[in-house]
N, C-alpha and C. Protein backbone atom coordinates (compact mmCIF):
# COMPACT_ATOMS: atom_id res chain seq x y z
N UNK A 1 -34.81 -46.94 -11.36
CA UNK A 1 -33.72 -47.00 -10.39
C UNK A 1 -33.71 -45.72 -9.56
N UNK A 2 -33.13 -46.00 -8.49
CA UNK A 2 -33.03 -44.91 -7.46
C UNK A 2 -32.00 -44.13 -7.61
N UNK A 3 -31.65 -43.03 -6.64
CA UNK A 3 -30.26 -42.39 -6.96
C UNK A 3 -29.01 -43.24 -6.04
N UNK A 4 -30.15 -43.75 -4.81
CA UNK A 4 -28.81 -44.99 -4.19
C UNK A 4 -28.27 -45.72 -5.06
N UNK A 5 -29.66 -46.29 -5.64
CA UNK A 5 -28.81 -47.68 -6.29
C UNK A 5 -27.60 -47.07 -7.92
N UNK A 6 -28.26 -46.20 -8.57
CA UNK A 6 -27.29 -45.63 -9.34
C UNK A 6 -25.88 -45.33 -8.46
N UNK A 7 -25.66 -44.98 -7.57
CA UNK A 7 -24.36 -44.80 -6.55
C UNK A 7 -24.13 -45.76 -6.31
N UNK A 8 -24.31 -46.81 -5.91
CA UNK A 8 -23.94 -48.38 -5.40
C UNK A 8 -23.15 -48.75 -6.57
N UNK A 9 -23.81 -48.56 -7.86
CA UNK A 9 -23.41 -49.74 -9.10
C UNK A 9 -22.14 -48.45 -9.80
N UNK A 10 -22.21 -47.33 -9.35
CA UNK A 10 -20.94 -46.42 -9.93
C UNK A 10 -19.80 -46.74 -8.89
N UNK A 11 -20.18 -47.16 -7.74
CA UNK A 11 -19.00 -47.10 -6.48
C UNK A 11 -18.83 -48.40 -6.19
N UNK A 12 -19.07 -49.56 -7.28
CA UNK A 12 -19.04 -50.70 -6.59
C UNK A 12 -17.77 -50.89 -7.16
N UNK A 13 -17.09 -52.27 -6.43
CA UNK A 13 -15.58 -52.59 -6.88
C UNK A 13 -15.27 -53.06 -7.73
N UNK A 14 -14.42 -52.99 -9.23
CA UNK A 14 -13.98 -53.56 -9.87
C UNK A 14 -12.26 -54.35 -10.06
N UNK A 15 -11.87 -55.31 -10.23
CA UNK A 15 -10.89 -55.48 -10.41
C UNK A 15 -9.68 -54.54 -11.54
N UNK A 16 -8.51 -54.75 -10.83
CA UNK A 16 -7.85 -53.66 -11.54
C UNK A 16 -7.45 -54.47 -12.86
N UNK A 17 -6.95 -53.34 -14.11
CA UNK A 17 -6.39 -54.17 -15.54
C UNK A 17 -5.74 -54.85 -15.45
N UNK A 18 -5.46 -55.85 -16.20
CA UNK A 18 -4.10 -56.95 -15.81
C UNK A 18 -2.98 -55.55 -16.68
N UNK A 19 -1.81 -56.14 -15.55
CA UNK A 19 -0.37 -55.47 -15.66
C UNK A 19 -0.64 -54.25 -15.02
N UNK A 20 -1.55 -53.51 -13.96
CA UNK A 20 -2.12 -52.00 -13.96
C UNK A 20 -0.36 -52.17 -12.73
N UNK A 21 -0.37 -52.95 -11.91
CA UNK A 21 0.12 -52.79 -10.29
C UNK A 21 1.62 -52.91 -11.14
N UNK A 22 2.54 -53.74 -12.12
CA UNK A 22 3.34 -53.77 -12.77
C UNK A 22 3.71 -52.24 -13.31
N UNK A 23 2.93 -51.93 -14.21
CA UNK A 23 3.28 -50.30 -14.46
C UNK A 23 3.37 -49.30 -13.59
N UNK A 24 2.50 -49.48 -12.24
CA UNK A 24 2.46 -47.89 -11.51
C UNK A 24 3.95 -48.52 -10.62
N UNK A 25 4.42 -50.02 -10.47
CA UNK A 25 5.81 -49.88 -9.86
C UNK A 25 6.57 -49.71 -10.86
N UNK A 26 6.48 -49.41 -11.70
CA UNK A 26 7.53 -48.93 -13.08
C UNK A 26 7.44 -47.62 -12.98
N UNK A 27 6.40 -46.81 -12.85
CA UNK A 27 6.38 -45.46 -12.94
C UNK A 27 6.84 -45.02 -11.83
N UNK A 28 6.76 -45.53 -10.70
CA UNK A 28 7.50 -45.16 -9.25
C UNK A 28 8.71 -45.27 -9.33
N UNK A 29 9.68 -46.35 -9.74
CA UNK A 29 10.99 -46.63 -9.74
C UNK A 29 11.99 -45.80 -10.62
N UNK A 30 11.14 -45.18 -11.73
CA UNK A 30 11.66 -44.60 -12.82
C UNK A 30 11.86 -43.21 -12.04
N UNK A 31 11.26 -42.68 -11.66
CA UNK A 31 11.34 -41.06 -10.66
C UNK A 31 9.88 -40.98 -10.98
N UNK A 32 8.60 -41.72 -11.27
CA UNK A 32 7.52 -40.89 -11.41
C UNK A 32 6.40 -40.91 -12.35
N UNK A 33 5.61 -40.04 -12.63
CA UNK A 33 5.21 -39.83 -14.21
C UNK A 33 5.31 -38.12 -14.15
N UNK A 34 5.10 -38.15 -15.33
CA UNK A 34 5.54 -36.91 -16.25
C UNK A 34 5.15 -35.70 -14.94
N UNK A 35 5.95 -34.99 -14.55
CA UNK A 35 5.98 -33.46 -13.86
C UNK A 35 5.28 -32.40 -14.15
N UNK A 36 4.17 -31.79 -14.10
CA UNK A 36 3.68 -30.88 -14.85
C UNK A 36 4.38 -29.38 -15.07
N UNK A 37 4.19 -28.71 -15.94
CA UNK A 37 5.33 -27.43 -16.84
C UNK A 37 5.04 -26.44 -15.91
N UNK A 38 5.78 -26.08 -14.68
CA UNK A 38 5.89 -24.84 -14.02
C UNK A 38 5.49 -23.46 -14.89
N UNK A 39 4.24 -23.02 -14.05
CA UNK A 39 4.05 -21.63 -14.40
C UNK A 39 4.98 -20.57 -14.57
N UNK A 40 5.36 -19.81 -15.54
CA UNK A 40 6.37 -18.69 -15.47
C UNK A 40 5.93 -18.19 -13.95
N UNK A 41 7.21 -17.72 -13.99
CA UNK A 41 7.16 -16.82 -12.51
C UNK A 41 6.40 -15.46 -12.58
N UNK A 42 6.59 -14.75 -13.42
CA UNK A 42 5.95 -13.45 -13.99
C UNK A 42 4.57 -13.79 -13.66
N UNK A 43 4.21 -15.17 -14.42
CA UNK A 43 2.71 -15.09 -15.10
C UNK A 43 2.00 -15.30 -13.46
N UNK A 44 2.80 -15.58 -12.53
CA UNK A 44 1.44 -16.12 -11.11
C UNK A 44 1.33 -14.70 -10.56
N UNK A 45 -0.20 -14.80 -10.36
CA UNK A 45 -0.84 -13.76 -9.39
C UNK A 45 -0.20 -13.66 -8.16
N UNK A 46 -0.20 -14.16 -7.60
CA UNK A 46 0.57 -14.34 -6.23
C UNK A 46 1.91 -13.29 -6.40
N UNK A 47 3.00 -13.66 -7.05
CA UNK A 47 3.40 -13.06 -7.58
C UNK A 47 3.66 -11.05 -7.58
N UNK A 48 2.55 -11.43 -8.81
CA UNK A 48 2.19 -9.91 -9.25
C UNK A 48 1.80 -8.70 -8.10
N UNK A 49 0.94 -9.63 -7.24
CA UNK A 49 0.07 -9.11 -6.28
C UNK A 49 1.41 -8.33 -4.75
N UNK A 50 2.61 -9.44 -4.65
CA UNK A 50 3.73 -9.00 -3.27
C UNK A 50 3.97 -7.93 -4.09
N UNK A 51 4.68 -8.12 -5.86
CA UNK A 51 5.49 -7.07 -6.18
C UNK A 51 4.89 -5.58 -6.23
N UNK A 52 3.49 -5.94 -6.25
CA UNK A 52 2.72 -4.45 -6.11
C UNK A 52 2.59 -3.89 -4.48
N UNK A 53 2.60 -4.87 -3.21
CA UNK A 53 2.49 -4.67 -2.29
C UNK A 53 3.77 -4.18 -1.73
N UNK A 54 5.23 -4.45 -2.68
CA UNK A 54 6.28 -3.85 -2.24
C UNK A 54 6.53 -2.52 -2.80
N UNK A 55 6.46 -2.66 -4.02
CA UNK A 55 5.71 -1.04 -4.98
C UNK A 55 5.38 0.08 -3.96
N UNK A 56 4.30 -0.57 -3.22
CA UNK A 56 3.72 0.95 -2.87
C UNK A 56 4.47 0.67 -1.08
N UNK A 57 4.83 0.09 -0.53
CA UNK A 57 5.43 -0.05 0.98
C UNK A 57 6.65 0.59 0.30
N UNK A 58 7.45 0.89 -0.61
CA UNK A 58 8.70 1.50 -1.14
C UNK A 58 8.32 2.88 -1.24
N UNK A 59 6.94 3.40 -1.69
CA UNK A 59 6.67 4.61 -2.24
C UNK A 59 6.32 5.77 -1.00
N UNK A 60 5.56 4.19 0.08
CA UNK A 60 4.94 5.16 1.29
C UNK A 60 5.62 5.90 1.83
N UNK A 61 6.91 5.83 2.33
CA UNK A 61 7.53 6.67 2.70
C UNK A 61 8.37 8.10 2.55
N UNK A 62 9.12 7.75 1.23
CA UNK A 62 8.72 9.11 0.40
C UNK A 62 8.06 10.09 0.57
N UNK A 63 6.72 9.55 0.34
CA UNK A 63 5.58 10.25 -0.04
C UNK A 63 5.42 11.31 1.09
N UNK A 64 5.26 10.32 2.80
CA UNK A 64 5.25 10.50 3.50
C UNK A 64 6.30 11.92 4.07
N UNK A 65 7.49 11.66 3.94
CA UNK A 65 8.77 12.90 3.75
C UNK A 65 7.98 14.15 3.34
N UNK A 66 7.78 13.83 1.68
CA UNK A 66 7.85 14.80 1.21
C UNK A 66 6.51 15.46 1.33
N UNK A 67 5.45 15.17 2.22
CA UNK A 67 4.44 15.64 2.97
C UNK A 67 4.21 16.22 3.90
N UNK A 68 5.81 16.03 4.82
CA UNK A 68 5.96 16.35 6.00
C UNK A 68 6.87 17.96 5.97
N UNK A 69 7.50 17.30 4.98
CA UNK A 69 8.92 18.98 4.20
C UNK A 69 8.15 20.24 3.96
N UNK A 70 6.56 19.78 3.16
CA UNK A 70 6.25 20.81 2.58
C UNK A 70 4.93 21.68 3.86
N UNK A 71 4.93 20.83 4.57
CA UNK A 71 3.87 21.26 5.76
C UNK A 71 5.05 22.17 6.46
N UNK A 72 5.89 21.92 6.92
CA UNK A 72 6.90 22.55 7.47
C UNK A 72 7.34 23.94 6.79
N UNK A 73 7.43 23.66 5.59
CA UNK A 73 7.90 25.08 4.63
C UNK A 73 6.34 25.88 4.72
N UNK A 74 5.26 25.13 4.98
CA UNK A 74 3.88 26.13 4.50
C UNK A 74 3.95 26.86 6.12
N UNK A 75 4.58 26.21 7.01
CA UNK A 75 4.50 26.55 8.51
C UNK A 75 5.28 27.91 8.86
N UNK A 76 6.37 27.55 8.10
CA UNK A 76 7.36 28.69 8.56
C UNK A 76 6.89 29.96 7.54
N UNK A 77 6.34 29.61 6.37
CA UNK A 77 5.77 30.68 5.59
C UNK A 77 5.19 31.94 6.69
N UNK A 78 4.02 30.85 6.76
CA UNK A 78 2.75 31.46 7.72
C UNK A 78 3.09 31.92 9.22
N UNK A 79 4.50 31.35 9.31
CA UNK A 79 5.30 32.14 10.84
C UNK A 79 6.00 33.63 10.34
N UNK A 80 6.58 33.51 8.95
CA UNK A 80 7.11 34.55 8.36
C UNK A 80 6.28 35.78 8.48
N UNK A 81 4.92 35.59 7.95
CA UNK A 81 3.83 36.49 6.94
C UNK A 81 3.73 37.57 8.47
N UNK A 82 3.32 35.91 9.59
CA UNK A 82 2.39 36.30 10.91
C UNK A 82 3.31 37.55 11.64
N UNK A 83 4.98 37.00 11.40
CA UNK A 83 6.48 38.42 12.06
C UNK A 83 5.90 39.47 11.69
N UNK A 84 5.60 39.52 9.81
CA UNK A 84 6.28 41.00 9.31
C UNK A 84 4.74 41.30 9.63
N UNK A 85 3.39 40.88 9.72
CA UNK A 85 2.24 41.67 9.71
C UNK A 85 2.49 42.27 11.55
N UNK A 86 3.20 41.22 12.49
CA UNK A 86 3.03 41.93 13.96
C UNK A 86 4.05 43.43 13.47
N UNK A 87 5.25 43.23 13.38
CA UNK A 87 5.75 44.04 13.01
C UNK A 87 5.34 45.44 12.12
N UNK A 88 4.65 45.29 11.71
CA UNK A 88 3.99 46.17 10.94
C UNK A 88 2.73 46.77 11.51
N UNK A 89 2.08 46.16 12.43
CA UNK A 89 1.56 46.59 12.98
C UNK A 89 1.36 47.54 14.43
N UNK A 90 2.99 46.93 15.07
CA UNK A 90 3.97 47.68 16.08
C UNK A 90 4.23 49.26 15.38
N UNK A 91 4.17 48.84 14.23
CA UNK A 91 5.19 50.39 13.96
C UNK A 91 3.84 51.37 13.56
N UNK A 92 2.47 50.72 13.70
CA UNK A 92 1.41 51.61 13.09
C UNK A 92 1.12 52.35 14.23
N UNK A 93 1.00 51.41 15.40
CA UNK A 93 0.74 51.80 16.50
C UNK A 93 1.45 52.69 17.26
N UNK A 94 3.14 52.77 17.11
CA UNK A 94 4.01 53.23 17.65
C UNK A 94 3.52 54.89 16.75
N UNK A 95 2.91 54.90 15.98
CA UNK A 95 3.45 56.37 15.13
C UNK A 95 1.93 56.60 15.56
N UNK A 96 1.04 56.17 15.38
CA UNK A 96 -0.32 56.34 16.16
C UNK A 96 -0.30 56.79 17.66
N UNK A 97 0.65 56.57 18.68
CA UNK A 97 0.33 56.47 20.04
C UNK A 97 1.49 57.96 19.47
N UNK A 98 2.75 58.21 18.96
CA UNK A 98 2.99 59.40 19.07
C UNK A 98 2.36 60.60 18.40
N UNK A 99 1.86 60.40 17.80
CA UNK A 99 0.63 61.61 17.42
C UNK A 99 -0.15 61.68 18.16
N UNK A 100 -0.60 60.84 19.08
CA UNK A 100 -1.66 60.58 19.80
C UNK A 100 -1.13 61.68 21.36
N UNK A 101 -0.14 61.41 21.25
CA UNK A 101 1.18 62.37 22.54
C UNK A 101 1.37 63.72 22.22
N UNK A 102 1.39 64.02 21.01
CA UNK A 102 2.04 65.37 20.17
C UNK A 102 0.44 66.24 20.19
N UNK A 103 -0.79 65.54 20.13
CA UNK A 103 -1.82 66.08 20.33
C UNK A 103 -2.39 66.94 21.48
N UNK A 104 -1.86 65.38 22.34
CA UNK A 104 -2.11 66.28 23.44
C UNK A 104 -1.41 67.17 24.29
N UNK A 105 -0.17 67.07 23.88
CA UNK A 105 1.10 68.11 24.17
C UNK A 105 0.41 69.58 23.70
N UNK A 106 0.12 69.64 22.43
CA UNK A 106 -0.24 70.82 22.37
C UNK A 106 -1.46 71.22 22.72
N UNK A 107 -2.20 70.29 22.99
CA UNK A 107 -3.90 70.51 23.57
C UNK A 107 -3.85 71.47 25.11
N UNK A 108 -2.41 71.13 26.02
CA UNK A 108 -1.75 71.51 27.04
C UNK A 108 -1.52 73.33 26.62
């Protein structure tokens, strides 16, 4: 035999059981046949997968803040350090340029 004819004689028509058309309008009229047992809600991926996607869309921002707070505090640090080193360096110069005066005052 061929693989057609094996397909012909699997797909050919048979008559249905006696009483088959009796029961499936019994099972329709009744509400049905049996409902299958809903997956816990927990247990679906689908699920699992938003509550992690809300997880971290809750966290991003935060995160984000407190990334932004501490760049700001490292900023003003490094504005602090940058004052007292000009400053400190004004006053090296200032006592430098008057010795530098007092020298030549008396060089006079």
């Amino acid at each position: 035999m061929s693989f057609e004819d094996d397909l012909r004689s699997a797909l050919r028509r048979e008559a249905a059981p006696d009483g088959f058309a009796e029961r499936v309008i019994a099972l329709a009229g009744s509400g049905g046949a049996k409902r299958p047992i809903p997956i816990a809600l927990w247990r679906r991926p689908l699920v699992w997968a938003l509550a992690a996607g809300l997880l971290v869309a809750a966290a991003i921002p935060p995160a984000a803040s407190e990334y932004r707070r501490r760049r700001e505090e490292r900023a003003m640090a490094a504005k602090q350090e940058l004052l007292l080193a000009l400053t400190v360096t004004r006053v090296k110069l200032l006592k430098a340029q008057d010795k530098i005066q007092r020298t030549q005052r008396r060089a006079l």
